[in-house]
N, C-alpha and C. Protein backbone atom coordinates (compact mmCIF):
# COMPACT_ATOMS: atom_id res chain seq x y z
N UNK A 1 80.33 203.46 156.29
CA UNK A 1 80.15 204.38 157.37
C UNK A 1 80.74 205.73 157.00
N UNK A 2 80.13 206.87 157.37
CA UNK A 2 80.81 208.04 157.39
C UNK A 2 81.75 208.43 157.82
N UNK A 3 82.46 207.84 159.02
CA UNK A 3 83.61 208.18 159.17
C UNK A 3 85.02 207.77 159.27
N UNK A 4 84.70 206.55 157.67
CA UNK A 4 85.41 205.13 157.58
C UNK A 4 86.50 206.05 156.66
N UNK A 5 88.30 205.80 157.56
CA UNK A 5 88.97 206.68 156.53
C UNK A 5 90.59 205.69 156.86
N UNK A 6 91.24 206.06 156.50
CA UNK A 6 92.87 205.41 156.42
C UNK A 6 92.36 203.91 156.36
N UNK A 7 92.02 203.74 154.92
CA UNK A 7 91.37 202.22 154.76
C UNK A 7 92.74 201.70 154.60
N UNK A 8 93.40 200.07 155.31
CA UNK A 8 94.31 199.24 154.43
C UNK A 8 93.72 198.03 153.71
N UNK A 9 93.59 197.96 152.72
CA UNK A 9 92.87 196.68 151.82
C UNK A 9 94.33 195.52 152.22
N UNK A 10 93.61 194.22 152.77
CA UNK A 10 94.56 193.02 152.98
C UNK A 10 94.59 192.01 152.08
N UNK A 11 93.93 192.57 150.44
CA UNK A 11 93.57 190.97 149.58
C UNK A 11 94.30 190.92 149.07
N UNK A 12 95.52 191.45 148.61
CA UNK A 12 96.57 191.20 148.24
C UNK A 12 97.60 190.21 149.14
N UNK A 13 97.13 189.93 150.08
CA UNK A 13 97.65 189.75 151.24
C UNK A 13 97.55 187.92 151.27
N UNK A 14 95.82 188.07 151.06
CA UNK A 14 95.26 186.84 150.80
C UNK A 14 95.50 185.93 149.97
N UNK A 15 95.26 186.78 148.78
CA UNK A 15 95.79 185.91 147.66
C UNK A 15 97.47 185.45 147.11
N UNK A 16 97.99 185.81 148.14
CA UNK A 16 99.28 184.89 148.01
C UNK A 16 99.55 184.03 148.86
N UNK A 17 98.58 184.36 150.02
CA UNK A 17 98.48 183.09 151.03
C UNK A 17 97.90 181.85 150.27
N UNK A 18 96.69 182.29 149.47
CA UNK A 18 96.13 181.20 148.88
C UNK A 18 97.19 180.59 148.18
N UNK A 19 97.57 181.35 146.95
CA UNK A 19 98.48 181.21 145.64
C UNK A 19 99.81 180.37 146.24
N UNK A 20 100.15 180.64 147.57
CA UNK A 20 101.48 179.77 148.15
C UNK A 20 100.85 178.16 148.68
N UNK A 21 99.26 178.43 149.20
CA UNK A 21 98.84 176.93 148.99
C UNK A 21 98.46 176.25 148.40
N UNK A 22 98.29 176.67 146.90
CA UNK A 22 97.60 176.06 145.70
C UNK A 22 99.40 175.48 145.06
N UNK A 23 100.41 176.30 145.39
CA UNK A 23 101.50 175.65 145.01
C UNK A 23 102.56 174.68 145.74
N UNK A 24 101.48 174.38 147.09
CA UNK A 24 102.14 173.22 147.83
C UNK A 24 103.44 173.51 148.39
N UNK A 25 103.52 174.97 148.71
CA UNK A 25 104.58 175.76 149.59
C UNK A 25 104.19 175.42 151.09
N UNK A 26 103.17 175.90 151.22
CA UNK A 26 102.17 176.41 152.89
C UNK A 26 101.01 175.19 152.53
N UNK A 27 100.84 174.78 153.95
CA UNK A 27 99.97 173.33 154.62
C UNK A 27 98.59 174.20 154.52
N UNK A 28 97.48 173.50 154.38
CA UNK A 28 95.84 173.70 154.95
C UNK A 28 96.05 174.27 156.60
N UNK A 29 97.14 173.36 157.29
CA UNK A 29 96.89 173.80 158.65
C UNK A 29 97.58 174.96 159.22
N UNK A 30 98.59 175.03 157.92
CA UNK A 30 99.09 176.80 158.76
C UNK A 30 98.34 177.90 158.50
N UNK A 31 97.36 177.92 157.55
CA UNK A 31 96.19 178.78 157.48
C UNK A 31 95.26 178.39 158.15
N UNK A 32 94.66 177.55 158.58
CA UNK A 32 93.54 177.04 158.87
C UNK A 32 93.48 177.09 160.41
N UNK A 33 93.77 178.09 161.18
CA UNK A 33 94.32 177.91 162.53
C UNK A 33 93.48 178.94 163.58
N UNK A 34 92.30 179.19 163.20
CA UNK A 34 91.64 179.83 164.23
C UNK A 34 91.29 179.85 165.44
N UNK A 35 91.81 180.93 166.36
CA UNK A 35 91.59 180.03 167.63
C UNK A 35 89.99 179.89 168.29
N UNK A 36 89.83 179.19 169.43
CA UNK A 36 88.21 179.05 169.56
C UNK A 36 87.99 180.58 169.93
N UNK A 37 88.76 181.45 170.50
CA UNK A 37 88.40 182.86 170.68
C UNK A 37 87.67 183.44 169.53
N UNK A 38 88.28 183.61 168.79
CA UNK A 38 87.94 184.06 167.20
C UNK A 38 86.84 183.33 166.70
N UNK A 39 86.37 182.23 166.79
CA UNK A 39 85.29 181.13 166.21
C UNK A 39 84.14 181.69 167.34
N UNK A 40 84.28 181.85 168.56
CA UNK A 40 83.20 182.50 169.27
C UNK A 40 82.71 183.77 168.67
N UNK A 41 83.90 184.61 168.84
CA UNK A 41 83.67 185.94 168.28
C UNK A 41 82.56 186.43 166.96
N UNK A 42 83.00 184.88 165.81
CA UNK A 42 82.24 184.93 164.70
C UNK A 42 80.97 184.64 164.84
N UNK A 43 80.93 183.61 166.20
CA UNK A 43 79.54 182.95 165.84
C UNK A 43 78.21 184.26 166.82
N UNK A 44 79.34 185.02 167.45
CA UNK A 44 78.12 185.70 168.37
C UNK A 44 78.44 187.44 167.81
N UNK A 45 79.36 187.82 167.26
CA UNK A 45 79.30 188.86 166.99
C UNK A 45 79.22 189.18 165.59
N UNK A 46 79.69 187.92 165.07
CA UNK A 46 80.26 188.05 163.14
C UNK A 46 78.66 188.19 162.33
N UNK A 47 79.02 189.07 161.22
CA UNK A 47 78.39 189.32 160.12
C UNK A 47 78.42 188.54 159.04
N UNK A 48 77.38 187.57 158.41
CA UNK A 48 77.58 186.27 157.68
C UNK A 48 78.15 187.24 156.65
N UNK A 49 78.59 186.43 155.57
CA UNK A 49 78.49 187.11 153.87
C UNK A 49 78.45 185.87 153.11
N UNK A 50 77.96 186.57 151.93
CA UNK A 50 77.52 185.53 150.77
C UNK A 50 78.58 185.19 150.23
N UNK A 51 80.31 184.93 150.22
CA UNK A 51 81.35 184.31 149.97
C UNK A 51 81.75 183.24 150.68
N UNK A 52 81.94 182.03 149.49
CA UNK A 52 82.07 180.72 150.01
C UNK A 52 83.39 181.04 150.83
N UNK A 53 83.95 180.02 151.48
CA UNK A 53 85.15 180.00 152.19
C UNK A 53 86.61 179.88 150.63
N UNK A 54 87.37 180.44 150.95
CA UNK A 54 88.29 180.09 149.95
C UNK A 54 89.10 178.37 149.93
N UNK A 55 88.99 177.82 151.13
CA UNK A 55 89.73 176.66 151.18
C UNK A 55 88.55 175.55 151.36
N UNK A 56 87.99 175.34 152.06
CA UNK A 56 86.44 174.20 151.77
C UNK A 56 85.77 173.98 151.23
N UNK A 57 84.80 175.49 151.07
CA UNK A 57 84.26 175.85 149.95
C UNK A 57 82.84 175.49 149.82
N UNK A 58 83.16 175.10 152.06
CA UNK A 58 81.60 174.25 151.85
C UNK A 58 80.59 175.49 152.84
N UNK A 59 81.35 176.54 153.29
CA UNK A 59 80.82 177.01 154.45
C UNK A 59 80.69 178.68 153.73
N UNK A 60 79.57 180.01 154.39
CA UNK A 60 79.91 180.98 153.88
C UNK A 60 81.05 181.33 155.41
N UNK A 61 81.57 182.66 154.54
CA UNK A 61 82.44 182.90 155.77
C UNK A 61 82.10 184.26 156.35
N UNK A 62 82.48 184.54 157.93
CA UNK A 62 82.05 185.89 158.30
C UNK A 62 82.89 186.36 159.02
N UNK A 63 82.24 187.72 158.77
CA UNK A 63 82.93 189.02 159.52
C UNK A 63 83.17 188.86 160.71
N UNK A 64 84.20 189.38 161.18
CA UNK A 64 84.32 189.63 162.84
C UNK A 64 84.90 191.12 162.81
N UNK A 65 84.47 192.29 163.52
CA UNK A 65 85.14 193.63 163.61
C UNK A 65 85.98 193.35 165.33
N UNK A 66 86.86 194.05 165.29
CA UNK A 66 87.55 194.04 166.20
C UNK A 66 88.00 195.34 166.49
N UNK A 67 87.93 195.73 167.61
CA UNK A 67 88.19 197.69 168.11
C UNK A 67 89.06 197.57 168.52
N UNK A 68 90.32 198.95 168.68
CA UNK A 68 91.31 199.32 169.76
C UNK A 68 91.07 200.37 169.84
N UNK A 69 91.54 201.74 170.63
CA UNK A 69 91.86 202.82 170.58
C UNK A 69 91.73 202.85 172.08
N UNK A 70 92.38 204.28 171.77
CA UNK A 70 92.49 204.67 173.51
C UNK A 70 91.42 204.91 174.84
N UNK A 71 90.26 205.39 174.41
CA UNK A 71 88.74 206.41 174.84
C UNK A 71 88.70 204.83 174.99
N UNK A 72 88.73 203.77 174.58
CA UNK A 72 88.07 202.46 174.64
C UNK A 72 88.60 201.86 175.88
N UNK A 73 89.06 202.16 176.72
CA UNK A 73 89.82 201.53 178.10
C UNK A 73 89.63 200.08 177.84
N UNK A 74 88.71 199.04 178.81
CA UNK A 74 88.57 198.06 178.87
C UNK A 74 87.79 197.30 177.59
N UNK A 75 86.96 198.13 176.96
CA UNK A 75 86.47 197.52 176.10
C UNK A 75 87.54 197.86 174.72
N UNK A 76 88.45 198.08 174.56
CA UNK A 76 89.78 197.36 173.63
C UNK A 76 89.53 196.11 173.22
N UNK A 77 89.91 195.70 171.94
CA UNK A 77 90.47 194.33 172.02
C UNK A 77 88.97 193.44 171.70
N UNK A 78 87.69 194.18 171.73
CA UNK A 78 86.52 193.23 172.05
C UNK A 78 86.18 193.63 170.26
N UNK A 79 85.40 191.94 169.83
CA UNK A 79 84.23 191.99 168.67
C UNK A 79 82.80 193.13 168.99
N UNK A 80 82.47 193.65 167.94
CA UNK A 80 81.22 194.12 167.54
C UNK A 80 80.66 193.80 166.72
N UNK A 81 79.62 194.41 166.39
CA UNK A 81 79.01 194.36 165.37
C UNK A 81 78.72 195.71 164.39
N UNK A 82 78.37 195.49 163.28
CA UNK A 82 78.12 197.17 162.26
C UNK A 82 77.42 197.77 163.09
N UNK A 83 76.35 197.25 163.68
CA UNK A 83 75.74 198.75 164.57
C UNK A 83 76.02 199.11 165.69
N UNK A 84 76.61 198.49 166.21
CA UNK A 84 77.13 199.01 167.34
C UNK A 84 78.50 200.06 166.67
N UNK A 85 79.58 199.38 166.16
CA UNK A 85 80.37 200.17 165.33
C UNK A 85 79.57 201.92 165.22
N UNK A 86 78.39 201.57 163.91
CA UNK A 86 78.13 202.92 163.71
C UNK A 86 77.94 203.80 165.36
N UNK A 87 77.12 203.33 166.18
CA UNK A 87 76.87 204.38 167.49
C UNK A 87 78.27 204.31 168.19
N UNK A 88 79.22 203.47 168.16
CA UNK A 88 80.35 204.03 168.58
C UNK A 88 81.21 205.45 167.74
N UNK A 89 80.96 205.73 166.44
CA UNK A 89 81.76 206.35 165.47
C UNK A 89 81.25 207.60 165.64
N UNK A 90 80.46 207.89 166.22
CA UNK A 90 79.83 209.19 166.96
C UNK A 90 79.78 209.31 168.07
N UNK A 91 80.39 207.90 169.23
CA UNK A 91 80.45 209.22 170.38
C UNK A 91 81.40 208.74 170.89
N UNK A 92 82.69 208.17 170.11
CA UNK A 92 84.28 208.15 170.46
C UNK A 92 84.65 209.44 169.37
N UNK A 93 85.90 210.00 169.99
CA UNK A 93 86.68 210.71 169.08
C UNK A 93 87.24 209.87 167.45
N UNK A 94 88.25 208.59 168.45
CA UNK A 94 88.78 208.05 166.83
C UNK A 94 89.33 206.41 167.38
N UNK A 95 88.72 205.43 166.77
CA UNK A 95 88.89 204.11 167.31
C UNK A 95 89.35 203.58 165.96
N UNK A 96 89.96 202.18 166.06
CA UNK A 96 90.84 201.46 164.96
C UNK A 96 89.82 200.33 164.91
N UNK A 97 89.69 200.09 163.87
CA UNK A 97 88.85 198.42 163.29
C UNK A 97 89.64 197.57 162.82
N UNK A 98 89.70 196.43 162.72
CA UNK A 98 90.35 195.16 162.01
C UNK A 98 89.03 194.24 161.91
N UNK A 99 89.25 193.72 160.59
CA UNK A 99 87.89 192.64 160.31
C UNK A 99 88.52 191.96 159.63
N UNK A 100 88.46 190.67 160.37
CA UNK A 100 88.76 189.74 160.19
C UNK A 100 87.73 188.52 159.38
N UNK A 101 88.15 187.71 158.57
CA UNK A 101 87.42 186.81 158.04
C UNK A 101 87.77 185.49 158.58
N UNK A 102 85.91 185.09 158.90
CA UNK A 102 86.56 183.64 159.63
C UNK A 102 85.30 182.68 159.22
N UNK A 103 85.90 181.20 158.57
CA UNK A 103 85.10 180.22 158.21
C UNK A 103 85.07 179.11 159.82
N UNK A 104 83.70 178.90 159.78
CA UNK A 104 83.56 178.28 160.72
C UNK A 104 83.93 177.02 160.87
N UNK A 105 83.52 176.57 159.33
CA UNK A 105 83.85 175.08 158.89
C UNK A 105 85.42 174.35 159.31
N UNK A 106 85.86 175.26 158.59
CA UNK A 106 87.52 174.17 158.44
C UNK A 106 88.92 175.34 158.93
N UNK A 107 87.80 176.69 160.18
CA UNK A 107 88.80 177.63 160.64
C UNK A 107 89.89 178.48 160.08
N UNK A 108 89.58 178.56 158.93
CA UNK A 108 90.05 179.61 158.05
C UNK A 108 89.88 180.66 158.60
N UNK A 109 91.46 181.99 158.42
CA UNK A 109 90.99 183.45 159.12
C UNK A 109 91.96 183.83 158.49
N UNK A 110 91.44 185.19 158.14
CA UNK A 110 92.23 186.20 157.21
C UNK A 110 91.91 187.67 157.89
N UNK A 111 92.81 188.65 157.86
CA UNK A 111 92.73 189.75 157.94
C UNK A 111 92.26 190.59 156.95
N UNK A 112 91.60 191.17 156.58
CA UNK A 112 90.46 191.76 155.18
C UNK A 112 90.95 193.10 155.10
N UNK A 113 90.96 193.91 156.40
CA UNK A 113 90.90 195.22 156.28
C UNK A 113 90.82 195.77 157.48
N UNK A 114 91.54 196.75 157.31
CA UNK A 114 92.04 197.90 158.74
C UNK A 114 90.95 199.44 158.31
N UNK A 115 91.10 200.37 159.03
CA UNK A 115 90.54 201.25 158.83
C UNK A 115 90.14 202.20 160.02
N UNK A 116 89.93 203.67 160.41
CA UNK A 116 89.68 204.27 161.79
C UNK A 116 88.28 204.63 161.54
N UNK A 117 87.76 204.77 162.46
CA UNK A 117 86.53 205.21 162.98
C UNK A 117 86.30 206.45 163.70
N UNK A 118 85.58 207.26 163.80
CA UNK A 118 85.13 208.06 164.98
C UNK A 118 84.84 209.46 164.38
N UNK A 119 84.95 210.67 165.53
CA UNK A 119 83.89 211.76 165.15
C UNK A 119 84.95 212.59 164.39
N UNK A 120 86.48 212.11 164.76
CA UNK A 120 87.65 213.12 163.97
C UNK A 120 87.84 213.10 162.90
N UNK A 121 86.56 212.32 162.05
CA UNK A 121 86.70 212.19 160.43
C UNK A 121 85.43 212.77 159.99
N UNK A 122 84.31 213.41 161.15
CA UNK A 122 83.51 214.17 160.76
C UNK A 122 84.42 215.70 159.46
N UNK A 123 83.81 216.58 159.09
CA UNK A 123 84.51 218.11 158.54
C UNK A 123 83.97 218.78 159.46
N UNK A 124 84.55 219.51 159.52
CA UNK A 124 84.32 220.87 160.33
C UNK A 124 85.00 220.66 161.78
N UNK A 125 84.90 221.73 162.46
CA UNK A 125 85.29 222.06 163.67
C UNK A 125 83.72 221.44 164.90
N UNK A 126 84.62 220.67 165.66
CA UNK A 126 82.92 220.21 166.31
C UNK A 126 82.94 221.03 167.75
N UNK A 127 81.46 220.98 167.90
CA UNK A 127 81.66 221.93 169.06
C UNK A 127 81.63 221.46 170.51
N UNK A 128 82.62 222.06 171.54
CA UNK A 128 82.59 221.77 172.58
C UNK A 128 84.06 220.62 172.26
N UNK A 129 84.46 220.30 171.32
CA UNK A 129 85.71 220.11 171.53
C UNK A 129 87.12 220.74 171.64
N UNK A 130 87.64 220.89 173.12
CA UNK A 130 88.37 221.27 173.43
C UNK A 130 90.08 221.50 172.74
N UNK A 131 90.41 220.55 172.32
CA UNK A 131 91.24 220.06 171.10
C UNK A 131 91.27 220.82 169.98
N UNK A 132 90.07 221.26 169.41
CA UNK A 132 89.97 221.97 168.06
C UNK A 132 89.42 223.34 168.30
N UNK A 133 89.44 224.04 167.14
CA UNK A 133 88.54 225.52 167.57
C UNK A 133 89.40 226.01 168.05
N UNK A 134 88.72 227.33 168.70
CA UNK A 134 89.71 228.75 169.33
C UNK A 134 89.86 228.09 170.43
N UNK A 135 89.74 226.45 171.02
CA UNK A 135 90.03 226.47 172.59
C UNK A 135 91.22 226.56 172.60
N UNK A 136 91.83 225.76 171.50
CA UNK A 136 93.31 225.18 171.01
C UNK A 136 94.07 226.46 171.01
N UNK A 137 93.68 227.58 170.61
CA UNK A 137 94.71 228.32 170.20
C UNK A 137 94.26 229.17 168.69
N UNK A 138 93.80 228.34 168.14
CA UNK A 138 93.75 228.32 166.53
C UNK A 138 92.07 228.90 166.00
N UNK A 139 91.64 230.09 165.27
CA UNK A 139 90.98 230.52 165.04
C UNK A 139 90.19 229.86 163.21
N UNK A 140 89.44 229.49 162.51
CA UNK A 140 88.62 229.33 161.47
C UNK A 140 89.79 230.05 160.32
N UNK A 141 90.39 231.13 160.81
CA UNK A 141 91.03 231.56 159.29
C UNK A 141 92.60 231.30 159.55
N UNK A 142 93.48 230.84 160.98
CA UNK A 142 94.43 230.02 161.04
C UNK A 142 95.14 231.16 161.64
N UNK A 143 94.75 232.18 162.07
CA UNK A 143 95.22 232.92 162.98
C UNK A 143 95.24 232.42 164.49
N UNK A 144 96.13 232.84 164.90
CA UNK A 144 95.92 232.51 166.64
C UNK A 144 95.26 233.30 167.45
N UNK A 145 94.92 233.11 168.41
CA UNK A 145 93.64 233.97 169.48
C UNK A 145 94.70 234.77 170.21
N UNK A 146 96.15 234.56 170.64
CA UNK A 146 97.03 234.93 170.76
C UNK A 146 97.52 235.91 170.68
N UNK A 147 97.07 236.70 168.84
CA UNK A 147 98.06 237.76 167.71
C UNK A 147 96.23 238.37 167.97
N UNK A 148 95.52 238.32 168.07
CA UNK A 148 94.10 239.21 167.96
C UNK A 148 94.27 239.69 169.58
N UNK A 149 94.64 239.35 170.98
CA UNK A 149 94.32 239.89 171.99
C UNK A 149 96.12 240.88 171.68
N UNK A 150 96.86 240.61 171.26
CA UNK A 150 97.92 241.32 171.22
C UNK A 150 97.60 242.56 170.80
N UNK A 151 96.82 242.66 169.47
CA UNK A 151 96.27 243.13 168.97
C UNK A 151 95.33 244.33 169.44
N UNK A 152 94.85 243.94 169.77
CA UNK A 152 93.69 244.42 171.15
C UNK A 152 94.09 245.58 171.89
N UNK A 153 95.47 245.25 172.53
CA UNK A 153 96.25 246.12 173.13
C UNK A 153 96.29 247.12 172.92
């Protein structure tokens, strides 16, 4: 997406979760713990992918996106999907994603990746936003509107 920015990559994350259960530190079931919330989420909002599950190995596993931000009042907290995502990233200012990975099979879930969304990662100055531009105060060459009417005088 275009206005996919403050990415956190979580596979480092993963692979010591795995690496602590391949060494008989951590149980199948303390990873394996998805709740039915999250297993809904996958089955009606999630994005399949062509990666087996890391622990079964029998299932592919999928996406779930998950939103917060503020402009989002009640709908916080809820699954989407990529396209909905994209038409949100143009007409919110700036929303937070988490995508989560979840096997349906044997309830595997991992956190993949964080990242913001929205129109404040467009460039430029957008218009009719109040926030940016000379509404703010702040003029294109970083002068204030302020020192030009003083000016004026």
């Amino acid at each position: 997406m275009r206005t996919q920015r403050q990415v956190v990559d979580y596979s480092l994350r993963k692979r010591a979760a795995l690496r602590e259960l391949l060494a008989g530190r951590v149980g199948t079931y303390d990873l394996c713990d998805a709740s039915p919330y999250l297993k809904n989420a996958a089955r009606f909002h999630g994005e399949s992918t062509d990666e087996r599950c890391p622990i079964c190995r029998s299932e592919n596993l999928t996406l779930v996106h998950y939103i917060y931000g503020d402009e989002l009042k009640q709908s916080a907290g809820q699954a989407r999907n990529v396209a909905e995502l994209t038409v949100l990233a143009m007409t919110l200012r700036e929303f937070q994603v988490f995508v989560v990975e979840v096997c349906l099979g044997c309830d595997w879930n991992h956190l993949v990746e964080q990242y913001l969304l929205g129109r404040d990662g467009l460039t430029g100055v957008a218009d009719g936003d109040p926030e940016r531009g000379e509404a703010s105060g702040m003029t294109a060459d970083g002068t204030g509107v302020r020192r030009r009417r003083e000016a004026q005088r």
